[in-house]
PDB file of N, CA and C in Angstrom:
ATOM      1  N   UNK A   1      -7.437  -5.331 -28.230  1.00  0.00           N
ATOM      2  CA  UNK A   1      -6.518  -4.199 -28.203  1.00  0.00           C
ATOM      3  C   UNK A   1      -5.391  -4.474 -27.210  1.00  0.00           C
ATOM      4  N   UNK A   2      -4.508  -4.150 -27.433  1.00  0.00           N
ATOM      5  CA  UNK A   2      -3.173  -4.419 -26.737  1.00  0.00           C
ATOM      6  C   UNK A   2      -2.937  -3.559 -25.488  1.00  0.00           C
ATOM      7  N   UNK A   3      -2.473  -3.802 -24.602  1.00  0.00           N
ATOM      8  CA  UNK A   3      -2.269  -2.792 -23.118  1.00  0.00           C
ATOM      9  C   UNK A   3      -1.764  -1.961 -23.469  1.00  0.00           C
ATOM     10  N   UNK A   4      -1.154  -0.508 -23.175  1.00  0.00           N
ATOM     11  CA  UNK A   4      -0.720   0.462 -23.173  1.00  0.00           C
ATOM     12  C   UNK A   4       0.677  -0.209 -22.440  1.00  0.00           C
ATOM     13  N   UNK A   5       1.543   0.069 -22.735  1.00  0.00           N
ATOM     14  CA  UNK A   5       3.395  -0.308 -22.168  1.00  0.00           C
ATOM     15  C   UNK A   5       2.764  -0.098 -20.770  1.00  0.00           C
ATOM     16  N   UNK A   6       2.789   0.895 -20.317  1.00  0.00           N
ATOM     17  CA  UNK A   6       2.811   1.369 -18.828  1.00  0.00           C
ATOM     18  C   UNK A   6       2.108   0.321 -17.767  1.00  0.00           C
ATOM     19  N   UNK A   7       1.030   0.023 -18.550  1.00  0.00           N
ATOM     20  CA  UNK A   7       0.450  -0.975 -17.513  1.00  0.00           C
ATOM     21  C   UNK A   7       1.412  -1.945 -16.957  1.00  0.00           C
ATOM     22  N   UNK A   8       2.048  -2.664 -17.705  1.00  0.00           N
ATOM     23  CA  UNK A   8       2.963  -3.834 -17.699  1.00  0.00           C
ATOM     24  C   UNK A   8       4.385  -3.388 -17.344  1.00  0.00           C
ATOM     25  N   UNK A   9       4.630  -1.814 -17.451  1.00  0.00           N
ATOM     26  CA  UNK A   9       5.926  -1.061 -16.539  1.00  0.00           C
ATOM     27  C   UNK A   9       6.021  -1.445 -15.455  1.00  0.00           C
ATOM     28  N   UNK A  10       7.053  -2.284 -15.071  1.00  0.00           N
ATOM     29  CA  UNK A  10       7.556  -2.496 -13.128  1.00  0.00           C
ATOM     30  C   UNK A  10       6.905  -1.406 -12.372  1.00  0.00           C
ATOM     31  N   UNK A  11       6.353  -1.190 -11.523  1.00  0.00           N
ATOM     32  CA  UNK A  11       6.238  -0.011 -10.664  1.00  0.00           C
ATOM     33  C   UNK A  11       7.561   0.373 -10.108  1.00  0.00           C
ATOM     34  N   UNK A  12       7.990  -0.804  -9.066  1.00  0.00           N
ATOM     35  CA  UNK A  12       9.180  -0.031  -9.123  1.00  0.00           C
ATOM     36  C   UNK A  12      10.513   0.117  -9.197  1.00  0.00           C
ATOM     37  N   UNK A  13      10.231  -0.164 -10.962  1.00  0.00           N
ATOM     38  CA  UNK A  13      11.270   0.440 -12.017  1.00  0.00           C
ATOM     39  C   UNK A  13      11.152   2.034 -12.245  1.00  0.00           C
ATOM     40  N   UNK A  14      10.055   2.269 -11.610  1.00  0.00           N
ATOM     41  CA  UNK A  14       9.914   3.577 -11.965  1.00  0.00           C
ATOM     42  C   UNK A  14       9.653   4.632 -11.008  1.00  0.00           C
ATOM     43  N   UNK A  15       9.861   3.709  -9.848  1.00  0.00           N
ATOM     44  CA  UNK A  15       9.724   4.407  -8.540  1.00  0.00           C
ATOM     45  C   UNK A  15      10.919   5.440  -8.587  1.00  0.00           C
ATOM     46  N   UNK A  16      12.299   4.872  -8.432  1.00  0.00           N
ATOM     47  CA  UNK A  16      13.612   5.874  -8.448  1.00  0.00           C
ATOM     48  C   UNK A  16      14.152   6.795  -9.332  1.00  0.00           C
ATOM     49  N   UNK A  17      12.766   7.178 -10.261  1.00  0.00           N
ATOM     50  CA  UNK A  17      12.912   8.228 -11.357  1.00  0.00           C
ATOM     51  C   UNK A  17      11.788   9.231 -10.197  1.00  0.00           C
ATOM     52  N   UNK A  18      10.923   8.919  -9.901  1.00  0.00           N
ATOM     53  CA  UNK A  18       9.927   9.530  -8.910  1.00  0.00           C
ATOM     54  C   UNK A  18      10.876  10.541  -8.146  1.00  0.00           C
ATOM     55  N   UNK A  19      11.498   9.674  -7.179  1.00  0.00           N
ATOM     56  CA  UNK A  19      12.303   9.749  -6.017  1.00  0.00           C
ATOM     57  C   UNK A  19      13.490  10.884  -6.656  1.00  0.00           C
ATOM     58  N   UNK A  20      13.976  10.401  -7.946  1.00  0.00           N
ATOM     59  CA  UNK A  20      15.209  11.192  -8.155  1.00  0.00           C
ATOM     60  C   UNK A  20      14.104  13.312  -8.685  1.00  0.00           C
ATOM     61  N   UNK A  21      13.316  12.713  -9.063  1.00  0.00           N
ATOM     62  CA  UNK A  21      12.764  14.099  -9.697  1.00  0.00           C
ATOM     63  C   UNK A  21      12.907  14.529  -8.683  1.00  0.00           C
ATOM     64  N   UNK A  22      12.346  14.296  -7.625  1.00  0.00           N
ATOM     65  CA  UNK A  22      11.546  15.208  -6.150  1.00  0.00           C
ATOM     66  C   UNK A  22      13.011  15.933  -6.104  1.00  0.00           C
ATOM     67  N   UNK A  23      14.039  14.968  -5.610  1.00  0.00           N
ATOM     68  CA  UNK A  23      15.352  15.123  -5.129  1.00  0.00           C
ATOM     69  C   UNK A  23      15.809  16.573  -5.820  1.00  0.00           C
ATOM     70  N   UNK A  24      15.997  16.613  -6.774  1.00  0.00           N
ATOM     71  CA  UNK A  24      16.312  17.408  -7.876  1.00  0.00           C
ATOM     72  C   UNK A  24      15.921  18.771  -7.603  1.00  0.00           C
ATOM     73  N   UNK A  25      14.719  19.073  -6.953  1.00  0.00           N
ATOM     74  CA  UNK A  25      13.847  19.916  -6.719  1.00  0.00           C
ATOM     75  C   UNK A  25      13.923  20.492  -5.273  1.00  0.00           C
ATOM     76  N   UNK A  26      14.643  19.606  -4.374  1.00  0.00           N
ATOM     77  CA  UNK A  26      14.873  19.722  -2.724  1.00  0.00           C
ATOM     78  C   UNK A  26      13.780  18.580  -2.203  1.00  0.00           C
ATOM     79  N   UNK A  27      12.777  17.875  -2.657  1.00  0.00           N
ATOM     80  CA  UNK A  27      11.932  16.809  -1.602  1.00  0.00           C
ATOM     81  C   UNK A  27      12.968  15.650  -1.722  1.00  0.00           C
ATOM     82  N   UNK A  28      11.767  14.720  -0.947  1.00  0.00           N
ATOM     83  CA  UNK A  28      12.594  13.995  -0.146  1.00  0.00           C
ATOM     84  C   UNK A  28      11.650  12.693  -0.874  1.00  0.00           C
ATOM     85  N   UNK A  29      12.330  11.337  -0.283  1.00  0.00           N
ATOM     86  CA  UNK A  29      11.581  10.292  -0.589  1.00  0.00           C
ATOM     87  C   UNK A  29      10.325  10.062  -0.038  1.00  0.00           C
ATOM     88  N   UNK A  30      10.227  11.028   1.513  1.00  0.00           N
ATOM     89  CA  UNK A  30       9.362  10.660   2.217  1.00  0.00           C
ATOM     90  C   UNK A  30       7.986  11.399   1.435  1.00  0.00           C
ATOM     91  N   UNK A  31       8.454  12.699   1.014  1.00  0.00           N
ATOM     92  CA  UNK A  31       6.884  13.319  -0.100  1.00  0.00           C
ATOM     93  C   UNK A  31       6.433  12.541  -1.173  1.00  0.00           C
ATOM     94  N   UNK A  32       7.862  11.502  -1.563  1.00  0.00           N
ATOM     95  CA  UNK A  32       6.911  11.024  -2.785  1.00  0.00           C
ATOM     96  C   UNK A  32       6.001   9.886  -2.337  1.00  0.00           C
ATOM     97  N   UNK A  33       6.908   9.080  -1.051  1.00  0.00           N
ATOM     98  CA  UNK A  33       5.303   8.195  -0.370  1.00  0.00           C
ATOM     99  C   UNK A  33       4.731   8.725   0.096  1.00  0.00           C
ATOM    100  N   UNK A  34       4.418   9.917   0.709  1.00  0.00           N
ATOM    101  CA  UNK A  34       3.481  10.684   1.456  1.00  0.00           C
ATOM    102  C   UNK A  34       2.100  10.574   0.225  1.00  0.00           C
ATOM    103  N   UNK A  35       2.764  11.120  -1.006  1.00  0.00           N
ATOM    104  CA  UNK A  35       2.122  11.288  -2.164  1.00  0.00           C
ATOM    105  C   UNK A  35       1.047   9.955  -2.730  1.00  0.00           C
ATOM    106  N   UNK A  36       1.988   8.715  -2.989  1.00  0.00           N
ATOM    107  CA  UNK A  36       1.640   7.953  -3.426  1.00  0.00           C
ATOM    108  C   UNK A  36       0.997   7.476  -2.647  1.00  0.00           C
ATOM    109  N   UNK A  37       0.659   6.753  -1.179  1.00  0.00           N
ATOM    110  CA  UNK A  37       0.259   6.605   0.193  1.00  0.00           C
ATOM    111  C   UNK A  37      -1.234   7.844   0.106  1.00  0.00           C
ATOM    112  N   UNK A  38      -1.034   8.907  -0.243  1.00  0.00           N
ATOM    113  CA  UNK A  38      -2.159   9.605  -0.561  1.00  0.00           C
ATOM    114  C   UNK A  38      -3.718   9.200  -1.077  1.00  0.00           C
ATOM    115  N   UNK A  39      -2.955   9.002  -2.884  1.00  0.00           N
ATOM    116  CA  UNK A  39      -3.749   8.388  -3.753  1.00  0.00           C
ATOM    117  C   UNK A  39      -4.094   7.039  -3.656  1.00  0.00           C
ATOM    118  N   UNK A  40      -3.383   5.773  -3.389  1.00  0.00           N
ATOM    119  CA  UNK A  40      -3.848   4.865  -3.511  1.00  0.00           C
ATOM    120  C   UNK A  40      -4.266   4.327  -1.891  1.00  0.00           C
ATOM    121  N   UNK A  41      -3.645   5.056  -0.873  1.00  0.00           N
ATOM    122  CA  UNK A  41      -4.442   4.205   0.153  1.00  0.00           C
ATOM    123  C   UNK A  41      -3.422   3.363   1.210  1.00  0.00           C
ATOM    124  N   UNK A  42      -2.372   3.097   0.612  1.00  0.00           N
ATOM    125  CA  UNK A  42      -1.290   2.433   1.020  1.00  0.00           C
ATOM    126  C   UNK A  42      -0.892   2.860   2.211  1.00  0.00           C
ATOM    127  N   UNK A  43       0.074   1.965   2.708  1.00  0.00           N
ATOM    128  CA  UNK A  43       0.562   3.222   3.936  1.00  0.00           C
ATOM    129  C   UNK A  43       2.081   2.469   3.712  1.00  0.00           C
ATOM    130  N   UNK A  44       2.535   2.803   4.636  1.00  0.00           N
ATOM    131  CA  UNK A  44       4.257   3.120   4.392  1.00  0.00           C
ATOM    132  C   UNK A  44       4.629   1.418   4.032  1.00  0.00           C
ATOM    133  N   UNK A  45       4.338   0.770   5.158  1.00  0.00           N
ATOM    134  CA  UNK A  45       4.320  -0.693   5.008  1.00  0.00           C
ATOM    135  C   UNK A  45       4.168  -1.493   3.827  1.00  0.00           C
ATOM    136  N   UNK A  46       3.281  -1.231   3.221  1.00  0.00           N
ATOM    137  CA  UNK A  46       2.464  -1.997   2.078  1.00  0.00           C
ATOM    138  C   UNK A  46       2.639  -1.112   1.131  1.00  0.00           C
ATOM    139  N   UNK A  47       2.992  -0.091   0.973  1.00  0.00           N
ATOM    140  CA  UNK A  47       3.722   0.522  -0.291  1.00  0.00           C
ATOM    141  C   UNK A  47       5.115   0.094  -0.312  1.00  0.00           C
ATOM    142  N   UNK A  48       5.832  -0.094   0.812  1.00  0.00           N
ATOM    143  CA  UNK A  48       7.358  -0.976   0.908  1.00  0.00           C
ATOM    144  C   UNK A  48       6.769  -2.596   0.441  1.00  0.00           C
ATOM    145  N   UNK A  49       5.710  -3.005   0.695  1.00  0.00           N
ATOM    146  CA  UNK A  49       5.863  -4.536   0.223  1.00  0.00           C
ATOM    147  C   UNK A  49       5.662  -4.443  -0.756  1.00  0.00           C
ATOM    148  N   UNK A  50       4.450  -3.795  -1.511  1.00  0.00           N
ATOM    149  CA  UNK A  50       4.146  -3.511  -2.900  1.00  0.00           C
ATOM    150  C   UNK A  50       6.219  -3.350  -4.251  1.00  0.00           C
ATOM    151  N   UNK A  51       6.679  -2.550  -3.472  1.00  0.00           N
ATOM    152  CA  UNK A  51       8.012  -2.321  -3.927  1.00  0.00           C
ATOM    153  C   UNK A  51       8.538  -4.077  -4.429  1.00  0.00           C
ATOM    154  N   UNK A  52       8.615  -3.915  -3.227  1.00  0.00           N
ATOM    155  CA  UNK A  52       9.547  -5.319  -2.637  1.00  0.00           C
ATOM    156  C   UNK A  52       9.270  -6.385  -3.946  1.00  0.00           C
ATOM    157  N   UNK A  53       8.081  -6.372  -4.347  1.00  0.00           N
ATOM    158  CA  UNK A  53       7.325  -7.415  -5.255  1.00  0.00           C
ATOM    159  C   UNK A  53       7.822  -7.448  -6.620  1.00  0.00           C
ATOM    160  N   UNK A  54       8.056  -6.086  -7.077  1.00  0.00           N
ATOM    161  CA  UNK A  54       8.477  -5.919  -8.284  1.00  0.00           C
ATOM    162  C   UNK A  54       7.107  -6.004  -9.187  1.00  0.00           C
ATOM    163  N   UNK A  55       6.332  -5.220  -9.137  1.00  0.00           N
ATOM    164  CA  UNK A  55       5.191  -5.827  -9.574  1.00  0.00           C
ATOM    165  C   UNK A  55       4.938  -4.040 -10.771  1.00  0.00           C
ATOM    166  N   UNK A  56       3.813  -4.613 -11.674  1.00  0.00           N
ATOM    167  CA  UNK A  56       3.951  -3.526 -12.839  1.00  0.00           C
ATOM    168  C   UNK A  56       2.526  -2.497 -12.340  1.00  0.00           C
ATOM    169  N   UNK A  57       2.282  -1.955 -13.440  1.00  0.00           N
ATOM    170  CA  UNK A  57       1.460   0.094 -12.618  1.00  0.00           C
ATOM    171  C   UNK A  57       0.415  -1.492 -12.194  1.00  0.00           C
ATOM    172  N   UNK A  58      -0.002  -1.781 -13.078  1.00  0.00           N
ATOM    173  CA  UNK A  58      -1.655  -2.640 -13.494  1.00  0.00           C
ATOM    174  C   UNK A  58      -1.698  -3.572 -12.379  1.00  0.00           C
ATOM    175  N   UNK A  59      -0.815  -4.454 -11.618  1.00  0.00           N
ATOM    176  CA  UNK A  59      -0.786  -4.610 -10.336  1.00  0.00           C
ATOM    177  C   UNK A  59      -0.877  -3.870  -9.161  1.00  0.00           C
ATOM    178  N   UNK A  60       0.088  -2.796  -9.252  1.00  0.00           N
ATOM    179  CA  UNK A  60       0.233  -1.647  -7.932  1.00  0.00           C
ATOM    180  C   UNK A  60      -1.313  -1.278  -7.865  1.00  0.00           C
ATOM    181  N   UNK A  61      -1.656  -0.935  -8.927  1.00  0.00           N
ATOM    182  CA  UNK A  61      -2.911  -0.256  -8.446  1.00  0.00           C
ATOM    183  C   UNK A  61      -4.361  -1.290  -8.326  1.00  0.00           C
ATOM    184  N   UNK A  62      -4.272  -2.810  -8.920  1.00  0.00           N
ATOM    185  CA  UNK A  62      -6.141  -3.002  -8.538  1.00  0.00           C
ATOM    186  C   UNK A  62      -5.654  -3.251  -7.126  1.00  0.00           C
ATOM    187  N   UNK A  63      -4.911  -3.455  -6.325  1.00  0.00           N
ATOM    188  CA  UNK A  63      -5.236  -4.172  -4.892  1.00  0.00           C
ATOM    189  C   UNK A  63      -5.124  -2.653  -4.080  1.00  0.00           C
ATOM    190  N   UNK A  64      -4.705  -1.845  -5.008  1.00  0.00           N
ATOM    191  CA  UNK A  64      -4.992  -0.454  -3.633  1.00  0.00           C
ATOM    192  C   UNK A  64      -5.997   0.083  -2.919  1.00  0.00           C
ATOM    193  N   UNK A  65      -6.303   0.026  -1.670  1.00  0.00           N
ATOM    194  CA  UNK A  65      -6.873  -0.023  -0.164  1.00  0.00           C
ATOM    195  C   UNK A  65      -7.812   1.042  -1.215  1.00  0.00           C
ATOM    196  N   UNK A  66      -7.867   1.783  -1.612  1.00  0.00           N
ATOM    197  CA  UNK A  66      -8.595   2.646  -1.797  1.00  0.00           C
ATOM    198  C   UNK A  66      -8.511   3.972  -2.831  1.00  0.00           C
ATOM    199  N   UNK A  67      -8.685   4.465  -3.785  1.00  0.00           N
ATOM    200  CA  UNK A  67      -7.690   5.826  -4.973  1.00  0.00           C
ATOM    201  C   UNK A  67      -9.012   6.981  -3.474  1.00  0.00           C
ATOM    202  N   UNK A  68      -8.533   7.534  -3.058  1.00  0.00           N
ATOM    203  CA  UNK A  68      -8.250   8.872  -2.687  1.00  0.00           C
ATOM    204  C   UNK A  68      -9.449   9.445  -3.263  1.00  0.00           C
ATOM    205  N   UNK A  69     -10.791   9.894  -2.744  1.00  0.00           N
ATOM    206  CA  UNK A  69     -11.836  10.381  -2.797  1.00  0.00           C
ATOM    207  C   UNK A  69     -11.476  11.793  -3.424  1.00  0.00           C
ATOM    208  N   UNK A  70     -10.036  12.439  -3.152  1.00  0.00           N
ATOM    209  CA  UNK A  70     -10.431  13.709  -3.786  1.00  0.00           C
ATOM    210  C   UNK A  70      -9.329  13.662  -4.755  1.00  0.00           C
ATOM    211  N   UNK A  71      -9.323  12.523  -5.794  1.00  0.00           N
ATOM    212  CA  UNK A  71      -8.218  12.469  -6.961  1.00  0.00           C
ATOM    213  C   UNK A  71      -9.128  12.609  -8.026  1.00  0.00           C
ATOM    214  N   UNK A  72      -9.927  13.066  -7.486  1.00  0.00           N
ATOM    215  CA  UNK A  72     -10.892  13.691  -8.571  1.00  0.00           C
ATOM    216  C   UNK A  72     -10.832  15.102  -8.927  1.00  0.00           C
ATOM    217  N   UNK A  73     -10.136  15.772  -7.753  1.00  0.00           N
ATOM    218  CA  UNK A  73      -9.761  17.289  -7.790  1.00  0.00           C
ATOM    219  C   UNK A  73      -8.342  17.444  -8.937  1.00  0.00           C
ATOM    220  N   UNK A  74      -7.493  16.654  -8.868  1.00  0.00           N
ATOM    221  CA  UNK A  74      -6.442  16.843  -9.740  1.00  0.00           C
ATOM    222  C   UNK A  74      -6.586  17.079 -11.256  1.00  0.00           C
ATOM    223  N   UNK A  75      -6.578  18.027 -11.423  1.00  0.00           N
ATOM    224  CA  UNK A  75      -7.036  18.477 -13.218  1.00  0.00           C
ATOM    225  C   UNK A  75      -5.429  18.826 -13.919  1.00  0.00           C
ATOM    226  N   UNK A  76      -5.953  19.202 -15.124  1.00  0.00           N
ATOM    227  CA  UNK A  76      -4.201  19.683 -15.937  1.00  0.00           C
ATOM    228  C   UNK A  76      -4.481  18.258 -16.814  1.00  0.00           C
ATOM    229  N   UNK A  77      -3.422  19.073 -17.581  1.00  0.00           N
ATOM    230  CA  UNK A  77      -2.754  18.177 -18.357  1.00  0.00           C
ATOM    231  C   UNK A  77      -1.313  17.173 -17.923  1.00  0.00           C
ATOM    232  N   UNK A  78      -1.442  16.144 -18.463  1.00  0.00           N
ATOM    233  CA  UNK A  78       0.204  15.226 -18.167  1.00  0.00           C
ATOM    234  C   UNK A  78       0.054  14.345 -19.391  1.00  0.00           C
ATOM    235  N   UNK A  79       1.566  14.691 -20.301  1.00  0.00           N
ATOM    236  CA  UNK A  79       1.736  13.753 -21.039  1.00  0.00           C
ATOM    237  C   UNK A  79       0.616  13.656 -22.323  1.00  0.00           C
ATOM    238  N   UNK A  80       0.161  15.372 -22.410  1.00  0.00           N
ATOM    239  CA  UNK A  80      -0.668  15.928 -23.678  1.00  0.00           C
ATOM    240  C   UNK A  80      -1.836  15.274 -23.366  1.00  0.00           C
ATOM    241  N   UNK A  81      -2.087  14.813 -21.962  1.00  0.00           N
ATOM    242  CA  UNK A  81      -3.756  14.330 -21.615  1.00  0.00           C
ATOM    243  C   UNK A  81      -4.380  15.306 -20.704  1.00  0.00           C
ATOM    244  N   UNK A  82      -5.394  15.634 -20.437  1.00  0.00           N
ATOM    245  CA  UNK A  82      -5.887  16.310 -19.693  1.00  0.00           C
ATOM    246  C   UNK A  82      -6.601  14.909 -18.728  1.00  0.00           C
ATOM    247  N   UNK A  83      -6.220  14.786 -17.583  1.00  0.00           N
ATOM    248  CA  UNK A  83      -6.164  13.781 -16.219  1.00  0.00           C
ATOM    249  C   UNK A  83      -7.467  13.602 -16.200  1.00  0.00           C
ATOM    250  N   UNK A  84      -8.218  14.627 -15.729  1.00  0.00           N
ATOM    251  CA  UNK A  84     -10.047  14.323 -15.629  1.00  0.00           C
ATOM    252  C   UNK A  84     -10.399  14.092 -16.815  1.00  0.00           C
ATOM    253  N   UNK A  85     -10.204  13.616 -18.461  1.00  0.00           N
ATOM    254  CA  UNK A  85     -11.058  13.123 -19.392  1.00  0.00           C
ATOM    255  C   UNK A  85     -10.400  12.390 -19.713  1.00  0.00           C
ATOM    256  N   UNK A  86      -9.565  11.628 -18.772  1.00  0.00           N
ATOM    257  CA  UNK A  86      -8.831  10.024 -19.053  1.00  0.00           C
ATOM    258  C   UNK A  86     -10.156   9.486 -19.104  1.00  0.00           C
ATOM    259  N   UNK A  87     -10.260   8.308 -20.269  1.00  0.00           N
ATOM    260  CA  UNK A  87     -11.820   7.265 -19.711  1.00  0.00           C
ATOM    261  C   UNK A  87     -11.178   5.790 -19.168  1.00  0.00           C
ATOM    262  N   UNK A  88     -10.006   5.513 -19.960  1.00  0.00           N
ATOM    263  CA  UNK A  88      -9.568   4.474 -19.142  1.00  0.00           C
ATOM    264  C   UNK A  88      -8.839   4.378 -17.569  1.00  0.00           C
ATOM    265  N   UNK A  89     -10.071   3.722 -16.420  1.00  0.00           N
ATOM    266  CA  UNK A  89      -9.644   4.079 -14.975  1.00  0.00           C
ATOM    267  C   UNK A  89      -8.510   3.974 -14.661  1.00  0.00           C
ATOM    268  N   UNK A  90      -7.749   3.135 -15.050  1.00  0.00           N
ATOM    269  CA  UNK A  90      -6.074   2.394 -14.870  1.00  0.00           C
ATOM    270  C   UNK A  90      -5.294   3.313 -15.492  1.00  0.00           C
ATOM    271  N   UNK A  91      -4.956   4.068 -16.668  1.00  0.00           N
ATOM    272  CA  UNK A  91      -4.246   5.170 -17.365  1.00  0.00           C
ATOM    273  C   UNK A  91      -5.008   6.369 -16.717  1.00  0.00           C
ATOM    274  N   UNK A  92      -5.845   6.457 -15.755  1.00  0.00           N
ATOM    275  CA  UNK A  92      -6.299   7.955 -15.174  1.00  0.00           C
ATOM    276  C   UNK A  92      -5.226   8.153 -14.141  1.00  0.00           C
ATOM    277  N   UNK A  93      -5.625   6.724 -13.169  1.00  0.00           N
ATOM    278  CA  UNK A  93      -4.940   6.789 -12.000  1.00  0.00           C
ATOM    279  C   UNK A  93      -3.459   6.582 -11.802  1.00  0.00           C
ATOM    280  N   UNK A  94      -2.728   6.091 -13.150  1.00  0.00           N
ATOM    281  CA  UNK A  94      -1.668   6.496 -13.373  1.00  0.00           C
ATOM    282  C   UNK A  94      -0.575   7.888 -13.684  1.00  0.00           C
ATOM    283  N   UNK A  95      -2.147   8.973 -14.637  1.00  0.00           N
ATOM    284  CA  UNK A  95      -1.822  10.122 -14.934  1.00  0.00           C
ATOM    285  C   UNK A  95      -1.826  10.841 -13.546  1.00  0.00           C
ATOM    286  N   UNK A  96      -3.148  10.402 -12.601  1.00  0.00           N
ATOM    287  CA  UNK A  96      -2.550  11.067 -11.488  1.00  0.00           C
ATOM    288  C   UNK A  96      -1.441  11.286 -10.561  1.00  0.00           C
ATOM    289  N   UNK A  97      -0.987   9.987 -10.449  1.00  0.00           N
ATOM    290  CA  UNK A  97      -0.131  10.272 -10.226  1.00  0.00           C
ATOM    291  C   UNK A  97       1.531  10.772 -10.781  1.00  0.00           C
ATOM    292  N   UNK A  98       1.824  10.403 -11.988  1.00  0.00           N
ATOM    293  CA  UNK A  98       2.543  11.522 -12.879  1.00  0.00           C
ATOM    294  C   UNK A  98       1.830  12.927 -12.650  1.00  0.00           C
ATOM    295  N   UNK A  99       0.900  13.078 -12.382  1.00  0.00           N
ATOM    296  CA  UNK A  99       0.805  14.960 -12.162  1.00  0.00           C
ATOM    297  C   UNK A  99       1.176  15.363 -11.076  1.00  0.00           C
ATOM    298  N   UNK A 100       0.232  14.635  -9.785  1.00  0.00           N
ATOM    299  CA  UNK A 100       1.266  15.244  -8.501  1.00  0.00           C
ATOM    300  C   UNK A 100       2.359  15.078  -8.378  1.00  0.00           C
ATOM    301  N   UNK A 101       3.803  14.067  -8.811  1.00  0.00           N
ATOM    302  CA  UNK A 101       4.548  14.155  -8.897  1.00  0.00           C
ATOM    303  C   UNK A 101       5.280  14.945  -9.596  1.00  0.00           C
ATOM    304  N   UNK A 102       4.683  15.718 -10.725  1.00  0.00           N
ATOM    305  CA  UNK A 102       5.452  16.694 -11.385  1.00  0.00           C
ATOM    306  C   UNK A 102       4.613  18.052 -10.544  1.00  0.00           C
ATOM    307  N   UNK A 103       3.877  17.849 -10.215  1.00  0.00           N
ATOM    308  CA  UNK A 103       3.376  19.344  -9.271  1.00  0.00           C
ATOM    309  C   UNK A 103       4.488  19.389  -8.071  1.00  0.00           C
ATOM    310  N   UNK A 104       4.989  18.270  -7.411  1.00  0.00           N
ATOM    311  CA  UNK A 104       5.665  18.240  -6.700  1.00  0.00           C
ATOM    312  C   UNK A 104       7.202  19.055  -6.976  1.00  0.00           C
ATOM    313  N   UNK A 105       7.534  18.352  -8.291  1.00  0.00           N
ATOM    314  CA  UNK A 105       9.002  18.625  -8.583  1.00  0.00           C
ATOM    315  C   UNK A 105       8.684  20.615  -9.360  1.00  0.00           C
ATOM    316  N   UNK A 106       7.598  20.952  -9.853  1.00  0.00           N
ATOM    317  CA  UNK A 106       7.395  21.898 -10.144  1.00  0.00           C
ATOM    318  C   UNK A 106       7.436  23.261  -8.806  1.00  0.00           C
ATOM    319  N   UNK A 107       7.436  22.558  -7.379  1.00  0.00           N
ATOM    320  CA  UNK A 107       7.446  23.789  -6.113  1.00  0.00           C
ATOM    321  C   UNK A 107       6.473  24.197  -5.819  1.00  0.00           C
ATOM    322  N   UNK A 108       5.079  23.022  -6.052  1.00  0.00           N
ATOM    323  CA  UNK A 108       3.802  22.867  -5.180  1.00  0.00           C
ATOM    324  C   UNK A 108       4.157  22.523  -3.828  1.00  0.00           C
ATOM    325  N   UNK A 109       3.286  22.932  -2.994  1.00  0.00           N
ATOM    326  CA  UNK A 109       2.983  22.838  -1.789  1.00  0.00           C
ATOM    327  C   UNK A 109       2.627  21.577  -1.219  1.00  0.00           C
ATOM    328  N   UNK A 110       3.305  20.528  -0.882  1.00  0.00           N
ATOM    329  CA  UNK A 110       2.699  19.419  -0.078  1.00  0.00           C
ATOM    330  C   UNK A 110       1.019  19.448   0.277  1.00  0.00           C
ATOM    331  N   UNK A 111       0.927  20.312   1.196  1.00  0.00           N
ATOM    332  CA  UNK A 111      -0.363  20.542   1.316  1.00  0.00           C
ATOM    333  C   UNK A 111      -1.396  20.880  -0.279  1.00  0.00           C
ATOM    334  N   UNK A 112      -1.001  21.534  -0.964  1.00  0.00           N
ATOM    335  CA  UNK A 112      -1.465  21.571  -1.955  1.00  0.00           C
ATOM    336  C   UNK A 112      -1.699  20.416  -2.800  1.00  0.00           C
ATOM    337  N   UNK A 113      -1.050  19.729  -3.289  1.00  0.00           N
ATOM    338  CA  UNK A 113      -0.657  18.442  -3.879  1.00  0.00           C
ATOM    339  C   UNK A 113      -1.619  17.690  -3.113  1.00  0.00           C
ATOM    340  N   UNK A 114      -1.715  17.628  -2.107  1.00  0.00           N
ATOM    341  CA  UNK A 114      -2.233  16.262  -1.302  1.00  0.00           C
ATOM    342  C   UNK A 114      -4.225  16.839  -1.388  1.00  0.00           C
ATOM    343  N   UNK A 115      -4.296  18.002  -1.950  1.00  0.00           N
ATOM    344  CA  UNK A 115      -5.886  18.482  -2.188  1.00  0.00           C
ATOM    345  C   UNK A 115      -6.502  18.456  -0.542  1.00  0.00           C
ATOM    346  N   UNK A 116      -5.346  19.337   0.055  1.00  0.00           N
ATOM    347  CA  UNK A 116      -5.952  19.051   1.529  1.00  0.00           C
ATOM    348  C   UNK A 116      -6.944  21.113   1.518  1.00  0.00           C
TER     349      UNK A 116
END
């Protein structure tokens, strides 16, 4: 079976659509790494090298430090999927993050978003 496009999507080619949503909405760049830095584990550093690399989702995410013990709380739908009955792990942890980012640009609560 063939990958799904996204896997093989630049990450970040698709970072400054992230960045521009938030914007749009009043956040900042710093919520959407706050965000992403969240879920995968990263921290500011190594989400800037990760960038730097040019590397696609299916890279960004196996070397991440860790997906976020409570990205299991993020439910809803994104993209006509409902996030918790993704079965493929790599298209879950992608939907997650397309959801907090649109929870974000939607006028969720940082704190909220982050399942604190």
């Amino acid at each position: 079976m063939e990958k799904p496009r996204i896997f093989t999507t630049g990450f970040s080619s698709v970072y400054p659509f992230y960045v521009q949503k938030a914007e749009k909405k009043g956040h900042t760049k710093e919520d959407i790494d706050a965000i992403i830095c969240w879920l995968t584990g990263y921290n500011q550093q190594t989400l800037q090298q990760q960038l730097d690399k040019n590397i696609d989702f299916e890279t960004f995410f196996s070397p991440a430090p860790h997906i976020n013990p409570n990205a299991s709380k993020i439910t809803g739908k994104i993209c006509g999927y409902r996030v918790e009955e993704i079965e493929d792990k790599l298209m879950q942890k992608i939907r997650y993050l397309d959801k907090l980012i649109d929870e974000l640009s939607k006028g969720k609560a940082i704190e909220k978003i982050l399942r604190k």
